[in-house]
C-alpha atoms as a PDB file:
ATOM      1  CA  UNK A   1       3.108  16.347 -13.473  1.00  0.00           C
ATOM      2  CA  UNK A   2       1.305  19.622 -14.252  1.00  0.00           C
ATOM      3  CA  UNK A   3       0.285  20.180 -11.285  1.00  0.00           C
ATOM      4  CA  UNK A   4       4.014  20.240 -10.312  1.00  0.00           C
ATOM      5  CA  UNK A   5       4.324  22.596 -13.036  1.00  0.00           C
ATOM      6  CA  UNK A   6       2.147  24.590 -11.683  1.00  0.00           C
ATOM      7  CA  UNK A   7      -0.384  24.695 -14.472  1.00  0.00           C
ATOM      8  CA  UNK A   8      -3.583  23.272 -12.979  1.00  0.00           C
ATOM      9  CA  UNK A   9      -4.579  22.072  -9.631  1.00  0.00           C
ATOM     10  CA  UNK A  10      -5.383  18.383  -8.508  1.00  0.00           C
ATOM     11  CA  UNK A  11      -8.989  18.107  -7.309  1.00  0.00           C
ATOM     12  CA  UNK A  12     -10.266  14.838  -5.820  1.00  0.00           C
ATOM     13  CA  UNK A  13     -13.164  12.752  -7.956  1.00  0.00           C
ATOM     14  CA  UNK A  14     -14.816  12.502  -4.421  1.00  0.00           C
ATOM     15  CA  UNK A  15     -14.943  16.389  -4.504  1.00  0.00           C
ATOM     16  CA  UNK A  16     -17.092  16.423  -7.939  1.00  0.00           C
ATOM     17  CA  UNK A  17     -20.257  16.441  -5.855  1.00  0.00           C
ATOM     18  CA  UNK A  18     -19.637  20.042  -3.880  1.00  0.00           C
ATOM     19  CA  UNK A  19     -20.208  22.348  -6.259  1.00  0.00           C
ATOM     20  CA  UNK A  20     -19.148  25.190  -3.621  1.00  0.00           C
ATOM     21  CA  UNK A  21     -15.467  23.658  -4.301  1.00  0.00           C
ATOM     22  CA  UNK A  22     -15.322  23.185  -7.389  1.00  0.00           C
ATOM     23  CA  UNK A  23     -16.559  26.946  -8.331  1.00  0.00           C
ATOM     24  CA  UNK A  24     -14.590  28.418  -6.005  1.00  0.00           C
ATOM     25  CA  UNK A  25     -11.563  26.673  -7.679  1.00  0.00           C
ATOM     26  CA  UNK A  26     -12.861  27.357 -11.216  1.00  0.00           C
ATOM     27  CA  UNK A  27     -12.838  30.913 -10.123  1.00  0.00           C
ATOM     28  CA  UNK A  28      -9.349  30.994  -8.512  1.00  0.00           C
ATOM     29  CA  UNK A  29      -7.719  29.244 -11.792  1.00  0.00           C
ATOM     30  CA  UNK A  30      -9.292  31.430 -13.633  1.00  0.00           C
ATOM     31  CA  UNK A  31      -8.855  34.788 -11.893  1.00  0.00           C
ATOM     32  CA  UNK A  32      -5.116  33.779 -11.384  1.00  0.00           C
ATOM     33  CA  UNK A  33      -2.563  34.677 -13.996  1.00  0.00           C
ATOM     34  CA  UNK A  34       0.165  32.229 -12.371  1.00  0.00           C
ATOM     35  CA  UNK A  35      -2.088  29.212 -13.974  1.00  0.00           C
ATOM     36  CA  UNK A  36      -1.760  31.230 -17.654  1.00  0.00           C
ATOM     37  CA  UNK A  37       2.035  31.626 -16.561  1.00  0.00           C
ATOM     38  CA  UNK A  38       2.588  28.346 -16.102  1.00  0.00           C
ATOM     39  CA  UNK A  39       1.004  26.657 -18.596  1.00  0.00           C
ATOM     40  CA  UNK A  40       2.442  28.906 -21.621  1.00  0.00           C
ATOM     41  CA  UNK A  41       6.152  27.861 -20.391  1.00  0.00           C
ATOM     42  CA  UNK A  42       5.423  24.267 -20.099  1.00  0.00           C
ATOM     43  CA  UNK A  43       3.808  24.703 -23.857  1.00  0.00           C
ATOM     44  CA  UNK A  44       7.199  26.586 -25.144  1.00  0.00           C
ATOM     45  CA  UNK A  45       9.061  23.743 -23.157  1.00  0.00           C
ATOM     46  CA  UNK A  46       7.505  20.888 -25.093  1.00  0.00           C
ATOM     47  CA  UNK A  47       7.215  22.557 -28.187  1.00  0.00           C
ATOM     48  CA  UNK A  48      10.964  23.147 -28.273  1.00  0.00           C
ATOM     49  CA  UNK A  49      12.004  19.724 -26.895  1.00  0.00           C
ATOM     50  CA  UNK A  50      15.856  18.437 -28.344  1.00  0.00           C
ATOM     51  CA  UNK A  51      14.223  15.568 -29.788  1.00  0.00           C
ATOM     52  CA  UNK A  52      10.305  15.659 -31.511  1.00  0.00           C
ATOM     53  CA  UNK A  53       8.556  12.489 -29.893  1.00  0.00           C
ATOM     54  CA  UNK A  54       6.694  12.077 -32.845  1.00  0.00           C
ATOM     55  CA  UNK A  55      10.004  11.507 -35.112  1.00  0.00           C
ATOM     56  CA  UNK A  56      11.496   9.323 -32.341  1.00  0.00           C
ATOM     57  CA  UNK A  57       8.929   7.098 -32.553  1.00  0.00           C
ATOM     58  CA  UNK A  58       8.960   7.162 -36.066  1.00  0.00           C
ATOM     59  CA  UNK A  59      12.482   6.196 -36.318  1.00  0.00           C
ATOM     60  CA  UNK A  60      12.267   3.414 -33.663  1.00  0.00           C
ATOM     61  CA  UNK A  61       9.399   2.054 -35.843  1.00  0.00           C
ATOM     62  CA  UNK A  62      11.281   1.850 -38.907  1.00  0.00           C
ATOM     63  CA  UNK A  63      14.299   0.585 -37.121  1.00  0.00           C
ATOM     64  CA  UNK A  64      11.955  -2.155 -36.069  1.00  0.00           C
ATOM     65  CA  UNK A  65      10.853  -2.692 -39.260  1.00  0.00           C
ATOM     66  CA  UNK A  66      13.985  -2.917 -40.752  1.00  0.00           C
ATOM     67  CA  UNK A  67      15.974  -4.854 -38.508  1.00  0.00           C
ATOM     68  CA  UNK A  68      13.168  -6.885 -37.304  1.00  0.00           C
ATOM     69  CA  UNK A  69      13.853  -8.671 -33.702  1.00  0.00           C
ATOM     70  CA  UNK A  70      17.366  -8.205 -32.551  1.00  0.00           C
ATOM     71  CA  UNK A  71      18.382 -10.685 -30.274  1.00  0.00           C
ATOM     72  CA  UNK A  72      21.923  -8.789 -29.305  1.00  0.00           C
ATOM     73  CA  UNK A  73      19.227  -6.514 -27.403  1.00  0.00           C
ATOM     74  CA  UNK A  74      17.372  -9.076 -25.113  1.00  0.00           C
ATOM     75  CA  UNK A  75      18.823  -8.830 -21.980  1.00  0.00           C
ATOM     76  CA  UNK A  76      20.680 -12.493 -21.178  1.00  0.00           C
ATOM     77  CA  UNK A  77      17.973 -12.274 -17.643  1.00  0.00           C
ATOM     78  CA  UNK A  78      15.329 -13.867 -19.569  1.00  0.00           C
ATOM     79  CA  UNK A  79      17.422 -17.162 -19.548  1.00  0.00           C
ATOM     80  CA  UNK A  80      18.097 -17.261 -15.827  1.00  0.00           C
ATOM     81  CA  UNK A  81      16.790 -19.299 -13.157  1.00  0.00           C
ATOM     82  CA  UNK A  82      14.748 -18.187 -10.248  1.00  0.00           C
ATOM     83  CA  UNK A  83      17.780 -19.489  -8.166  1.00  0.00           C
ATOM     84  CA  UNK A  84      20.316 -17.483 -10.212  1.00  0.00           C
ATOM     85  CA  UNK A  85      18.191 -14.411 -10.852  1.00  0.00           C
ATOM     86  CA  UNK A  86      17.229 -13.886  -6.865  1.00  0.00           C
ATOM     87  CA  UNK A  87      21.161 -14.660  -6.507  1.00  0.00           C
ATOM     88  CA  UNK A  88      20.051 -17.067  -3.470  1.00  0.00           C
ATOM     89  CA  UNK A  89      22.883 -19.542  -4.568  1.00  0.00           C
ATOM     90  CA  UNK A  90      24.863 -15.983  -3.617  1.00  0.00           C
ATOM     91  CA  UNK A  91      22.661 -15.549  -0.564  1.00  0.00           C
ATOM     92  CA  UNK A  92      23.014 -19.319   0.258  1.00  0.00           C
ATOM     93  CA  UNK A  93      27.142 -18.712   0.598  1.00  0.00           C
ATOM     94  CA  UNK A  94      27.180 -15.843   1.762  1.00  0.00           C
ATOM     95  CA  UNK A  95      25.328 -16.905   5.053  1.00  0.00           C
ATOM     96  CA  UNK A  96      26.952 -20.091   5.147  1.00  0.00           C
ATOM     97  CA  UNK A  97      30.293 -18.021   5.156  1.00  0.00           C
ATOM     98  CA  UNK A  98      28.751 -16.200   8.271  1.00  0.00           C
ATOM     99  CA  UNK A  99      27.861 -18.719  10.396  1.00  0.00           C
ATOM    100  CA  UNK A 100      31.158 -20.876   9.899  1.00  0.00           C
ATOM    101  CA  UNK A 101      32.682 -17.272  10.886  1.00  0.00           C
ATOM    102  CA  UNK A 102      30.576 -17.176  14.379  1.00  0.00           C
ATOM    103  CA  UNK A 103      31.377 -20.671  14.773  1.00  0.00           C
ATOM    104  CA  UNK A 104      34.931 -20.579  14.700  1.00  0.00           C
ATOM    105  CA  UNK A 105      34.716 -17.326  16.706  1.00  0.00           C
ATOM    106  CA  UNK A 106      33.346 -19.219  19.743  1.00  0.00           C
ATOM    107  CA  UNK A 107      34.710 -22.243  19.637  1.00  0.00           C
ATOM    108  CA  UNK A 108      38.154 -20.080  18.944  1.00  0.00           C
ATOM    109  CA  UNK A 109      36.854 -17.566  22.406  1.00  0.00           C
ATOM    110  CA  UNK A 110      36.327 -21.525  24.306  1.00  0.00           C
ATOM    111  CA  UNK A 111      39.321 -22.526  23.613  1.00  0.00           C
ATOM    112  CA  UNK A 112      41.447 -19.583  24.716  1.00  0.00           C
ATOM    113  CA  UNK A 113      39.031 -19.334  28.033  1.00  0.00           C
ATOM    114  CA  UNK A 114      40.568 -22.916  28.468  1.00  0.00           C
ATOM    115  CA  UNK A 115      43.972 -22.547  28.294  1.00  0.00           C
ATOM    116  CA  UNK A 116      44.350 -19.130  30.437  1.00  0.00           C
ATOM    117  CA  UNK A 117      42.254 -19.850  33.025  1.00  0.00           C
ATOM    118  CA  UNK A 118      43.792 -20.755  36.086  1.00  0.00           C
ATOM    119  CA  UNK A 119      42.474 -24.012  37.908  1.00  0.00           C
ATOM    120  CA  UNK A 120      42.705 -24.091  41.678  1.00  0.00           C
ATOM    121  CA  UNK A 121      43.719 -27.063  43.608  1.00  0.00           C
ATOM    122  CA  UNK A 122      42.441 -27.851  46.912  1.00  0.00           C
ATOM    123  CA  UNK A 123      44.309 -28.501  49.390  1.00  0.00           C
ATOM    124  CA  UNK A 124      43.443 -29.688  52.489  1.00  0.00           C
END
């Protein structure tokens, strides 16, 4: 997330051993007043956020405390089946709905190949 901010750079733990890299980048993030930038705006954002996370969890903890479990907020999926919850009984229709559709499409094609196709006597 910071570096997406652009605050700080991502170095890989396999690159702790070069020492070349990791100065040179110490250097750069140092030397650099984009990092400083950065950083000080994603400080201003968080520190003037709509809602403090500290008194949002506060406030969820005393609701907790309060109300104590509330089962109007368990979601009814905990009570399901694995049937139900995968909706294979769905599934299970669904393709049964299919293939009785392909079926009736070909025998329904056979049929009408039958009746207009025109037979040829012999005659000798």
């Amino acid at each position: 997330m910071l570096a997406r901010h652009g605050s700080v750079e991502v170095y890989s733990k396999h690159d702790i051993p070069n020492w070349k890299k990791q100065s040179d980048l110490l250097r750069k993030m140092l030397l650099d007043e984009k990092y400083q930038t950065a950083a000080t705006r994603l400080a201003e954002i968080l520190n003037h956020q709509p809602i403090n996370p500290k008194e949002l969890v506060v406030k969820h903890a005393e609701n907790a405390a309060r109300f104590g479990k509330m089962p109007s907020l368990t979601p009814f999926a905990k009570d399901m089946g694995f049937v139900e919850f995968y909706n294979i009984d769905i599934m299970i229709y669904g393709f049964s709905f299919l293939l009785f559709a392909i079926y009736g499409a070909i025998e329904t094609f056979g049929f009408l190949r039958k009746c207009f196709t025109v037979r040829r006597v012999k005659t000798e």
